[in-house]
N, C-alpha and C. Protein backbone atom coordinates (compact mmCIF):
# COMPACT_ATOMS: atom_id res chain seq x y z
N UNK A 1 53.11 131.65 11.70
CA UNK A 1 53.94 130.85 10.84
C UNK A 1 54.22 129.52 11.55
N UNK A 2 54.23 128.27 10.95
CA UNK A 2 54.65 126.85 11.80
C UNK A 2 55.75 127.04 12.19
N UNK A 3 56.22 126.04 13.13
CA UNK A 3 56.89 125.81 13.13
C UNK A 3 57.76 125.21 12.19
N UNK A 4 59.42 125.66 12.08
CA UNK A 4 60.40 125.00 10.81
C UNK A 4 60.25 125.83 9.77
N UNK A 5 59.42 126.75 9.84
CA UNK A 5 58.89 126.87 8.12
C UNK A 5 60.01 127.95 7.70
N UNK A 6 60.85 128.57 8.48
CA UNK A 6 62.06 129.47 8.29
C UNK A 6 63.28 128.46 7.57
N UNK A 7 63.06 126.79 7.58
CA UNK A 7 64.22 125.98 7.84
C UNK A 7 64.52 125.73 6.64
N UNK A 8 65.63 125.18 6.01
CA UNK A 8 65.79 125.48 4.63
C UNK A 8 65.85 124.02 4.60
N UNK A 9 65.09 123.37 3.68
CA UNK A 9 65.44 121.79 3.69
C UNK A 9 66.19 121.13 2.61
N UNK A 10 67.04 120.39 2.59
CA UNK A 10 68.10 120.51 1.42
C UNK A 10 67.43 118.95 1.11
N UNK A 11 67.06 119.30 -0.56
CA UNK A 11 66.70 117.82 -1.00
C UNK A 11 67.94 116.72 -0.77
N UNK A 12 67.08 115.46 -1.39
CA UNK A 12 67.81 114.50 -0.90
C UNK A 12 69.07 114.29 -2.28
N UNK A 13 70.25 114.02 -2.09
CA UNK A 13 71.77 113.93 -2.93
C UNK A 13 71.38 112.46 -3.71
N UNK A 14 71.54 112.59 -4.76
CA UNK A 14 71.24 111.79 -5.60
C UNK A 14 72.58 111.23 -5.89
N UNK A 15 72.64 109.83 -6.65
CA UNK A 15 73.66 109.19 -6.46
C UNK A 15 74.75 109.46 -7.86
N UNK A 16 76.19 109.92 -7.72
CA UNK A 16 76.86 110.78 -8.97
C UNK A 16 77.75 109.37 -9.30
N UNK A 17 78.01 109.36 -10.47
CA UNK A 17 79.34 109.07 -11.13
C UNK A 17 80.30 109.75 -11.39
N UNK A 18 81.10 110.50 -11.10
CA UNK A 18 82.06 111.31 -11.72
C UNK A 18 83.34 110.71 -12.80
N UNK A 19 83.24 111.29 -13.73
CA UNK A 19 84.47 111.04 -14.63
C UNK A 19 85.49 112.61 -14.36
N UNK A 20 86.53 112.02 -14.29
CA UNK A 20 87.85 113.30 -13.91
C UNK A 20 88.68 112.95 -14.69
N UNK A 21 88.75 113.82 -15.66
CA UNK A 21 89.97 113.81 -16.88
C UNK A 21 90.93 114.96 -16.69
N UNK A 22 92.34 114.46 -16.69
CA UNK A 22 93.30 115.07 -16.05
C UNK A 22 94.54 114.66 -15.67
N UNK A 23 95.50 115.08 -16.41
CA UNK A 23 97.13 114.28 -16.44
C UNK A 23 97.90 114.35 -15.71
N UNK A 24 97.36 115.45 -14.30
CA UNK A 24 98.34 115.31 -12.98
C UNK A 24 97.72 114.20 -12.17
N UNK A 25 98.49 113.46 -11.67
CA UNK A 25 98.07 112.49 -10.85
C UNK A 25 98.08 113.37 -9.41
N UNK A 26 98.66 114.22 -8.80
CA UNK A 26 98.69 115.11 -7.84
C UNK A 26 97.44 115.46 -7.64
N UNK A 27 96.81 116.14 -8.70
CA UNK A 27 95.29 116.76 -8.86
C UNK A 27 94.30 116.09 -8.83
N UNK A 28 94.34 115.18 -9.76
CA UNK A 28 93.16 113.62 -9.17
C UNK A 28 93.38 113.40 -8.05
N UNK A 29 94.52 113.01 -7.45
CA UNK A 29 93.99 112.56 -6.54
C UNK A 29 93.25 113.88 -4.91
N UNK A 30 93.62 114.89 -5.00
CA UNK A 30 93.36 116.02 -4.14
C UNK A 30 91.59 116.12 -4.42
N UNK A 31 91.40 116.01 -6.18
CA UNK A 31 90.16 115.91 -6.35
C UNK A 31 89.17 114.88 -5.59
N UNK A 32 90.03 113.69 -5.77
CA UNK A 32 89.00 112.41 -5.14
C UNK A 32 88.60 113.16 -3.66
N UNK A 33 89.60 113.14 -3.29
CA UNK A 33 89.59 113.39 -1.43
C UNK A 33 88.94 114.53 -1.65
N UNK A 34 88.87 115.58 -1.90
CA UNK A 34 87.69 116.71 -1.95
C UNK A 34 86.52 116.29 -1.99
N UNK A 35 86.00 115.48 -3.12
CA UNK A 35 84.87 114.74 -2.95
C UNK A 35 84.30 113.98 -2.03
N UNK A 36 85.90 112.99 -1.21
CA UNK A 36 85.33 112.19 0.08
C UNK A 36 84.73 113.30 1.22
N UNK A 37 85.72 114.49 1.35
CA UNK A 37 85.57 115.69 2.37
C UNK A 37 84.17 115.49 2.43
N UNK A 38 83.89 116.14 0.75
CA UNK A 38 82.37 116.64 1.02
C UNK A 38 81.31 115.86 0.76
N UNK A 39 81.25 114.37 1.10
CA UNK A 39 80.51 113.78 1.49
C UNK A 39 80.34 112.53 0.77
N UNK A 40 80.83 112.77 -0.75
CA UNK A 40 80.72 111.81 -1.84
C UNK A 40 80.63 109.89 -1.31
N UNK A 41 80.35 109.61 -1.68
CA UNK A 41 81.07 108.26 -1.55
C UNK A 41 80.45 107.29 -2.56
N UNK A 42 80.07 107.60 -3.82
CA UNK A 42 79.65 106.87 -5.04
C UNK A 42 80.95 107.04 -5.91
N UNK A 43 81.02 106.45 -7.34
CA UNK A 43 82.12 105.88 -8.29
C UNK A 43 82.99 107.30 -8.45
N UNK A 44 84.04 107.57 -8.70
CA UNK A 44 84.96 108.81 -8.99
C UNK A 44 86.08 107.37 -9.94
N UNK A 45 85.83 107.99 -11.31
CA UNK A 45 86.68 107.37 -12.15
C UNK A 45 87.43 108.25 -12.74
N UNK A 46 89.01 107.98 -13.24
CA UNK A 46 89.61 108.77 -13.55
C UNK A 46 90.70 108.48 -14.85
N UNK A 47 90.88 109.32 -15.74
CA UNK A 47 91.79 108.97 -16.66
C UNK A 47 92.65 109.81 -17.11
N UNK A 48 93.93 109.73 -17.39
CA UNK A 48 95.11 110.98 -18.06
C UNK A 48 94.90 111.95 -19.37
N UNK A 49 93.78 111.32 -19.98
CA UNK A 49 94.43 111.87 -21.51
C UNK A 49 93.12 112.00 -22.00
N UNK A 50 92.81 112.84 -23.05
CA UNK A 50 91.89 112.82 -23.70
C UNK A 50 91.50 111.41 -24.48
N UNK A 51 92.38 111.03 -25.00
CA UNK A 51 91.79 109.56 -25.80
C UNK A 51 91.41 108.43 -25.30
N UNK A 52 91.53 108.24 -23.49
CA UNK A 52 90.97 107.73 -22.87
C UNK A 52 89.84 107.82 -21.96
N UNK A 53 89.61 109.52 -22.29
CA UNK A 53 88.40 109.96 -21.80
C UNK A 53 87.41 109.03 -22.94
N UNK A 54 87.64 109.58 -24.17
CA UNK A 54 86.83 108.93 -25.12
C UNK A 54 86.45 107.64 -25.41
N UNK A 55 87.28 106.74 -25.24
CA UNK A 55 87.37 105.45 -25.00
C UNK A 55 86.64 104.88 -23.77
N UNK A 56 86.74 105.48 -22.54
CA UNK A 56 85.60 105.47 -21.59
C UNK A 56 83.92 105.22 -22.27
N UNK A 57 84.28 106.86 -22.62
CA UNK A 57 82.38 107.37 -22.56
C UNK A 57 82.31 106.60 -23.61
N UNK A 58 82.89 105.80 -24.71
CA UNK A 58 82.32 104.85 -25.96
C UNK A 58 82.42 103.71 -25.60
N UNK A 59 82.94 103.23 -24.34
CA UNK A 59 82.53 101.83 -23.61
C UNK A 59 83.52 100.63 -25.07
N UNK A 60 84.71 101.58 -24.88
CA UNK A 60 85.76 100.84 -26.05
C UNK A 60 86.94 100.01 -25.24
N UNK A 61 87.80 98.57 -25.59
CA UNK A 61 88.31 98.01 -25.03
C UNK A 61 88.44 98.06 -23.69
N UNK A 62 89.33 97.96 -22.81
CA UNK A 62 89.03 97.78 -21.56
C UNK A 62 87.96 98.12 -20.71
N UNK A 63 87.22 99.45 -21.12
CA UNK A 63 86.32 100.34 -20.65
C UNK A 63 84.92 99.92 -20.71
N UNK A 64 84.53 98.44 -21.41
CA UNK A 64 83.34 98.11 -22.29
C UNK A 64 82.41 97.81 -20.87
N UNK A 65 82.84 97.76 -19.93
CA UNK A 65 81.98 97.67 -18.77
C UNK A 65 82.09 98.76 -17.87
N UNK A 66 82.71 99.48 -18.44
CA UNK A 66 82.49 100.60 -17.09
C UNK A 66 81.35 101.21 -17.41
N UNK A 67 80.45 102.16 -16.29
CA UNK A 67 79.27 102.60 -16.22
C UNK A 67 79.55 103.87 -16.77
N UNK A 68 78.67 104.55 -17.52
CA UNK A 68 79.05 106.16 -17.95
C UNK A 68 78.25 106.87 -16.77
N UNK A 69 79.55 108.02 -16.87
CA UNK A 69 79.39 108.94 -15.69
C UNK A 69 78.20 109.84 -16.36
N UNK A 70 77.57 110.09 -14.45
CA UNK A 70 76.87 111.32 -14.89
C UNK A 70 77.25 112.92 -15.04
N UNK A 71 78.34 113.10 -14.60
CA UNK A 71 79.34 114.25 -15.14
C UNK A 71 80.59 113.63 -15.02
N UNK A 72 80.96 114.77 -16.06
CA UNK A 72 82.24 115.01 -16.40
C UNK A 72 83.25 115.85 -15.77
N UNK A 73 84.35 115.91 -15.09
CA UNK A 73 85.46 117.06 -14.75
C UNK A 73 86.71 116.94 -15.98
N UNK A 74 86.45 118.02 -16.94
CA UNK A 74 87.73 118.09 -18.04
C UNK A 74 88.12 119.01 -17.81
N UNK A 75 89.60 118.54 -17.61
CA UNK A 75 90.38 119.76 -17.57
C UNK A 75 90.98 119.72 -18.95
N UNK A 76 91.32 121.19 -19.56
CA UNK A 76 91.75 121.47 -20.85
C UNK A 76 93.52 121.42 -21.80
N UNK A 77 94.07 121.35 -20.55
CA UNK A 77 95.22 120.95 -20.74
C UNK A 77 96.05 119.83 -20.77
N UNK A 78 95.59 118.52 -21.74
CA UNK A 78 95.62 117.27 -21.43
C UNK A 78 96.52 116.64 -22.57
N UNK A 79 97.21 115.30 -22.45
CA UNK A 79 97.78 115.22 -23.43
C UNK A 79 97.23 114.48 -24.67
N UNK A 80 97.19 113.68 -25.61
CA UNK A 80 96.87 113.50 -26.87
C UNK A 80 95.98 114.19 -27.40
N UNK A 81 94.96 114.16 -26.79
CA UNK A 81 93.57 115.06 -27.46
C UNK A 81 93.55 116.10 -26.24
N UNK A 82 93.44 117.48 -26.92
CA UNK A 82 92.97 118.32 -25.67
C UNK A 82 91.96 118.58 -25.01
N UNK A 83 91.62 119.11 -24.10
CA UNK A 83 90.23 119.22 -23.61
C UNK A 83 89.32 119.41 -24.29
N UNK A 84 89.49 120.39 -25.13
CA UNK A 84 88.53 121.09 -26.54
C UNK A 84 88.54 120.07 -27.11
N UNK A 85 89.37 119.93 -27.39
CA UNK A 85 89.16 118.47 -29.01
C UNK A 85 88.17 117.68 -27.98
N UNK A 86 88.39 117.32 -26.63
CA UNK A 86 87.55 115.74 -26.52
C UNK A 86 85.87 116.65 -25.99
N UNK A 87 85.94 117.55 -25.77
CA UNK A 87 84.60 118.18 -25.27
C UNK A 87 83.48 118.12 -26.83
N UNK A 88 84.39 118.73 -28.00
CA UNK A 88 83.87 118.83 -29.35
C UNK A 88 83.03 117.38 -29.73
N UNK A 89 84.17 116.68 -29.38
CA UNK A 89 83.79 115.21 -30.03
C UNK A 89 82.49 114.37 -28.74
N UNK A 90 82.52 114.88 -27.72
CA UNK A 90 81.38 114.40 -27.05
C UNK A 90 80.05 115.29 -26.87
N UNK A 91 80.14 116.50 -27.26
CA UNK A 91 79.32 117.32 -28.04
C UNK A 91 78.36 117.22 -29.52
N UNK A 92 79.03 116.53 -30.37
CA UNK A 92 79.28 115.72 -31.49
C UNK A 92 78.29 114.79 -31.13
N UNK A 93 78.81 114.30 -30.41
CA UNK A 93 78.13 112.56 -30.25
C UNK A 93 76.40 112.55 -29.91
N UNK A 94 75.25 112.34 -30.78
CA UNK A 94 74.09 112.06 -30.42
C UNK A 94 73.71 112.27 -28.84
N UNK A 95 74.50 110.65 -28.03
CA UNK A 95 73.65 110.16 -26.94
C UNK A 95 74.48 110.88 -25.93
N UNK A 96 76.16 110.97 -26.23
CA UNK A 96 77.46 111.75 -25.16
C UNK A 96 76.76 113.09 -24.83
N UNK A 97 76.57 113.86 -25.81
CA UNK A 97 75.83 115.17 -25.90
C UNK A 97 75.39 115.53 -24.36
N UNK A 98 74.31 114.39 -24.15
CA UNK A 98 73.59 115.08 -22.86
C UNK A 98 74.20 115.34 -21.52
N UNK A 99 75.34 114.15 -21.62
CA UNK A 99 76.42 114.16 -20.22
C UNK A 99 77.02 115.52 -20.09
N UNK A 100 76.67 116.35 -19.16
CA UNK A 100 76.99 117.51 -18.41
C UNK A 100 78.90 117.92 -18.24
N UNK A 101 79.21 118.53 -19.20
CA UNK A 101 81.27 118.55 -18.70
C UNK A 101 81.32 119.95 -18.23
N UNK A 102 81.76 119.95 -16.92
CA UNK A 102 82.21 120.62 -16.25
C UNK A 102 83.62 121.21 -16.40
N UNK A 103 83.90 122.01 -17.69
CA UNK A 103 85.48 122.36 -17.71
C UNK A 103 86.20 123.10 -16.22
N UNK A 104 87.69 122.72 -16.17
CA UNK A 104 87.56 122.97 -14.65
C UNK A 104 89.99 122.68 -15.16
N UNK A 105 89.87 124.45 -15.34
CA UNK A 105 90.99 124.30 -15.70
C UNK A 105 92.04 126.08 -14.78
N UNK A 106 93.32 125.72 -15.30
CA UNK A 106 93.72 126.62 -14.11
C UNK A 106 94.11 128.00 -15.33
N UNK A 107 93.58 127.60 -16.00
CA UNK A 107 93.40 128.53 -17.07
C UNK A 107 92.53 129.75 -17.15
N UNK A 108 92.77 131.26 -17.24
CA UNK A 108 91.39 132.08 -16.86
C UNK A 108 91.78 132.38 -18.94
N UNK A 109 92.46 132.29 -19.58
CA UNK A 109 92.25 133.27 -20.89
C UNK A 109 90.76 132.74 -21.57
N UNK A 110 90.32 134.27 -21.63
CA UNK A 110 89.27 134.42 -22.31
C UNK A 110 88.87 133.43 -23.88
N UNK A 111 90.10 133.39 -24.18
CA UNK A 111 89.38 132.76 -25.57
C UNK A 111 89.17 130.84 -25.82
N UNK A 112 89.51 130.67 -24.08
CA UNK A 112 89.80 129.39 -23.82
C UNK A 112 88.47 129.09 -23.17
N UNK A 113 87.86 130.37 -22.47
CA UNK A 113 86.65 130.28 -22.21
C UNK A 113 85.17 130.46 -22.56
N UNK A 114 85.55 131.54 -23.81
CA UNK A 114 84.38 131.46 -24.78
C UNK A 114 84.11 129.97 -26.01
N UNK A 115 85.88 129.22 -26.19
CA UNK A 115 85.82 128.22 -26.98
C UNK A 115 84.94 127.07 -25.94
N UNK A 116 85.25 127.07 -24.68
CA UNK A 116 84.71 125.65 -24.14
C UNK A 116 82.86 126.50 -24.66
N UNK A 117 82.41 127.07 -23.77
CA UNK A 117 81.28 127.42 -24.09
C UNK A 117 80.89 127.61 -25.14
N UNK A 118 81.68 127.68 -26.47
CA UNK A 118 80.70 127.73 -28.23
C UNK A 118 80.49 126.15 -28.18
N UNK A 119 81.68 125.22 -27.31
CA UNK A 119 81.50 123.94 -27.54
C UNK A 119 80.58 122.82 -26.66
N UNK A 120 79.49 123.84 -26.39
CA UNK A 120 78.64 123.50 -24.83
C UNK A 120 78.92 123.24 -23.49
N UNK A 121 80.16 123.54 -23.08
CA UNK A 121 80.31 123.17 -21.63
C UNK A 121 79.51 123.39 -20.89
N UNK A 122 79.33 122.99 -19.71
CA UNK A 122 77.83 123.17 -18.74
C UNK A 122 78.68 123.93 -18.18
N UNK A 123 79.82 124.38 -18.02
CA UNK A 123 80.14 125.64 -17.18
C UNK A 123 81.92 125.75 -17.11
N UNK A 124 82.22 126.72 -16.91
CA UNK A 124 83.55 126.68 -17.09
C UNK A 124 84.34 126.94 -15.85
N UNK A 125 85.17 126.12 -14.88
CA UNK A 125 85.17 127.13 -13.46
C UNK A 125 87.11 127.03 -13.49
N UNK A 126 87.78 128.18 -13.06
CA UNK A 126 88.80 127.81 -12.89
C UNK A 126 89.26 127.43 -11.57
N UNK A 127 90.45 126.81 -11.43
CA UNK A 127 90.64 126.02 -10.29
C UNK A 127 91.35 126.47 -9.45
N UNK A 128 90.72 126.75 -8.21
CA UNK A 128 91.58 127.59 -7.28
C UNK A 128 92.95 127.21 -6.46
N UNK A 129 93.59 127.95 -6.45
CA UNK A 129 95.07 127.88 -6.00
C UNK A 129 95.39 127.62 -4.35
N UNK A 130 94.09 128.26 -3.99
CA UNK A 130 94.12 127.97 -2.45
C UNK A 130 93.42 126.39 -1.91
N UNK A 131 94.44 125.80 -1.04
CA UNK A 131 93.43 124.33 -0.79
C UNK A 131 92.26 124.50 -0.12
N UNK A 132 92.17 125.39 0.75
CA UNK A 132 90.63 125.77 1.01
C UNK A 132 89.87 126.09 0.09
N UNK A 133 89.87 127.04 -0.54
CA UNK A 133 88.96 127.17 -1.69
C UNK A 133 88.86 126.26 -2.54
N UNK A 134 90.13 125.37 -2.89
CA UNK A 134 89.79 124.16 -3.50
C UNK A 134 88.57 122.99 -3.20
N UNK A 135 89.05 122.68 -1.58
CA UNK A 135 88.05 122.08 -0.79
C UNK A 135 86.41 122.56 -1.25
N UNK A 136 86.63 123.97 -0.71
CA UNK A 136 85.33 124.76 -0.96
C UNK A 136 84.59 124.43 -2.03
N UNK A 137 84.79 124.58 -3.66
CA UNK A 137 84.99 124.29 -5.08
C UNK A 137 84.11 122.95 -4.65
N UNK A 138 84.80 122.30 -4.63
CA UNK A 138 84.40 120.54 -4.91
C UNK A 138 83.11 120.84 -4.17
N UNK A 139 83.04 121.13 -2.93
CA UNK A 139 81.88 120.70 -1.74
C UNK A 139 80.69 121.65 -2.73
N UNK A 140 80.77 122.59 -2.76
CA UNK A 140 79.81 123.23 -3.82
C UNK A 140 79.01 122.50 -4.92
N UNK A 141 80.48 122.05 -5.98
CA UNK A 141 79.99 121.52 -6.92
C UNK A 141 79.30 119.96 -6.60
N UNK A 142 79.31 119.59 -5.68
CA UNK A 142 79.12 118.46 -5.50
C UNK A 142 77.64 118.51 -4.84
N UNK A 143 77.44 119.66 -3.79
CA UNK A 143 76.26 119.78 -3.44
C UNK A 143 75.40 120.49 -4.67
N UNK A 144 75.72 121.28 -5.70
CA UNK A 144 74.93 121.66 -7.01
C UNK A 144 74.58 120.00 -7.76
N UNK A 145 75.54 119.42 -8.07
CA UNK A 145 75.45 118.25 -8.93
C UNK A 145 74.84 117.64 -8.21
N UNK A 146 74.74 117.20 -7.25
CA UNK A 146 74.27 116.21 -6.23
C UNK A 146 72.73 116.10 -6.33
N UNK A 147 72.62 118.04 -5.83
CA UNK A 147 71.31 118.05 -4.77
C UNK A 147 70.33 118.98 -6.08
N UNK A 148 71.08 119.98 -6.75
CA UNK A 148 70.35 121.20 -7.48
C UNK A 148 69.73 120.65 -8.72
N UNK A 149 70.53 119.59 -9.22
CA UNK A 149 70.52 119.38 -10.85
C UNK A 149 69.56 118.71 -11.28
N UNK A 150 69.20 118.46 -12.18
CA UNK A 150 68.66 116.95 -12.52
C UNK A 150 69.16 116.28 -13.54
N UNK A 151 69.85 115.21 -13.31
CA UNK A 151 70.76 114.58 -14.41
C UNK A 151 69.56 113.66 -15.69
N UNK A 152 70.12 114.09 -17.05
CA UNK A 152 70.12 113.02 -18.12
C UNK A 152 69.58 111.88 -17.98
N UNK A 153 70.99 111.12 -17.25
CA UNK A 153 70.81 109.31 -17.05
C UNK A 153 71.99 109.39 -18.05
N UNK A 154 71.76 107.48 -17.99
CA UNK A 154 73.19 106.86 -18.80
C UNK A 154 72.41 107.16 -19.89
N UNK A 155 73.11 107.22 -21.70
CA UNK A 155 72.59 106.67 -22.11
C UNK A 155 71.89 105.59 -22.42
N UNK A 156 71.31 105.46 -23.83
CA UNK A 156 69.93 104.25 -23.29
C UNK A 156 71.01 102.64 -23.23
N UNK A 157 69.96 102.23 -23.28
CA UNK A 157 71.02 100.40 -22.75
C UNK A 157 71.51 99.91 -24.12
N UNK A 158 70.70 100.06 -25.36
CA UNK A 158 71.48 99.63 -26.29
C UNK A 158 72.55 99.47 -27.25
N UNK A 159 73.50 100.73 -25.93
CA UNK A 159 74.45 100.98 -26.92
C UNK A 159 75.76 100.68 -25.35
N UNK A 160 75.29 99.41 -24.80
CA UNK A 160 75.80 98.66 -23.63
C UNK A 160 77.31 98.13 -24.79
N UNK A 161 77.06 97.77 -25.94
CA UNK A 161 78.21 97.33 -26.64
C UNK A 161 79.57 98.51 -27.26
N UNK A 162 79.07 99.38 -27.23
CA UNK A 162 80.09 100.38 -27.31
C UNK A 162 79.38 101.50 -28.03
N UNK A 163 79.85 102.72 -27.62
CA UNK A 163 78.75 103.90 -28.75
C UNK A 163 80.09 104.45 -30.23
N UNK A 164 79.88 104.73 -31.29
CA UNK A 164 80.44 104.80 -32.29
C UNK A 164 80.92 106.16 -32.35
């Protein structure tokens, strides 16, 4: 056998956007720094509410230049629109569709977790209580998203003016 050939070689981390939707400011921010922990250091954008998640990913008033993320972190307990409502409506959406949402709530009831998944979530994880395992959580998901996945892309450029 060669040499190395036992060695596990971890492809190369591709570059993320993260969008983090989520009305504790406590939790964003523990999130960001989880991400710095585990290695991140590309865009982590963040917003309170569902109707500004949406307003984001449709590149609507203030947002008309921000870059769309290549995932999503929704958590389901949010205020104006709930997680469900804004997952539905970017589910809904033609080009939103393909962007990957990671529901990621401290919620385990079952019918909260079969609804994200009738409504395509790429996965549903609840959020652990311990800050290590929290830590843990992020560094994972970050090395799956990073290194495992293969992302979409933005949508295409011509809808640089806002998507409907």
């Amino acid at each position: 056998m060669p040499a190395g050939a036992n060695e596990i070689v971890r492809p190369a981390r591709q570059e993320l956007h993260i969008l983090i939707v989520e009305n504790d400011p406590a939790a964003v921010h523990l999130t960001k720094e989880a991400f710095r922990e585990a290695g991140m250091v590309e865009a982590i954008m963040s917003v309170p509410d569902g109707e500004e998640a949406l307003a984001l990913l449709r590149r609507k008033g203030r947002y008309a230049e921000h870059a769309h993320p290549d995932l999503i972190f929704l958590d389901l307990h949010l205020p104006k629109k709930s997680g469900l409502e804004v997952l539905a409506e970017i589910k809904e959406h033609p080009r939103l569709k393909l962007t990957p949402v990671v529901v990621v709530s401290g919620s385990a009831n079952p019918k909260e977790v079969r609804e994200a998944y009738q409504l395509h979530a790429s996965c549903y994880i609840r959020k652990p209580d311990d800050l290590y395992e929290f830590l843990l959580f992020i560094k994972i998901c970050y090395e799956f998203w990073g290194t495992v996945v293969t992302l979409p892309g933005s949508p295409e450029p011509e809808l640089a003016g806002g998507l409907k």
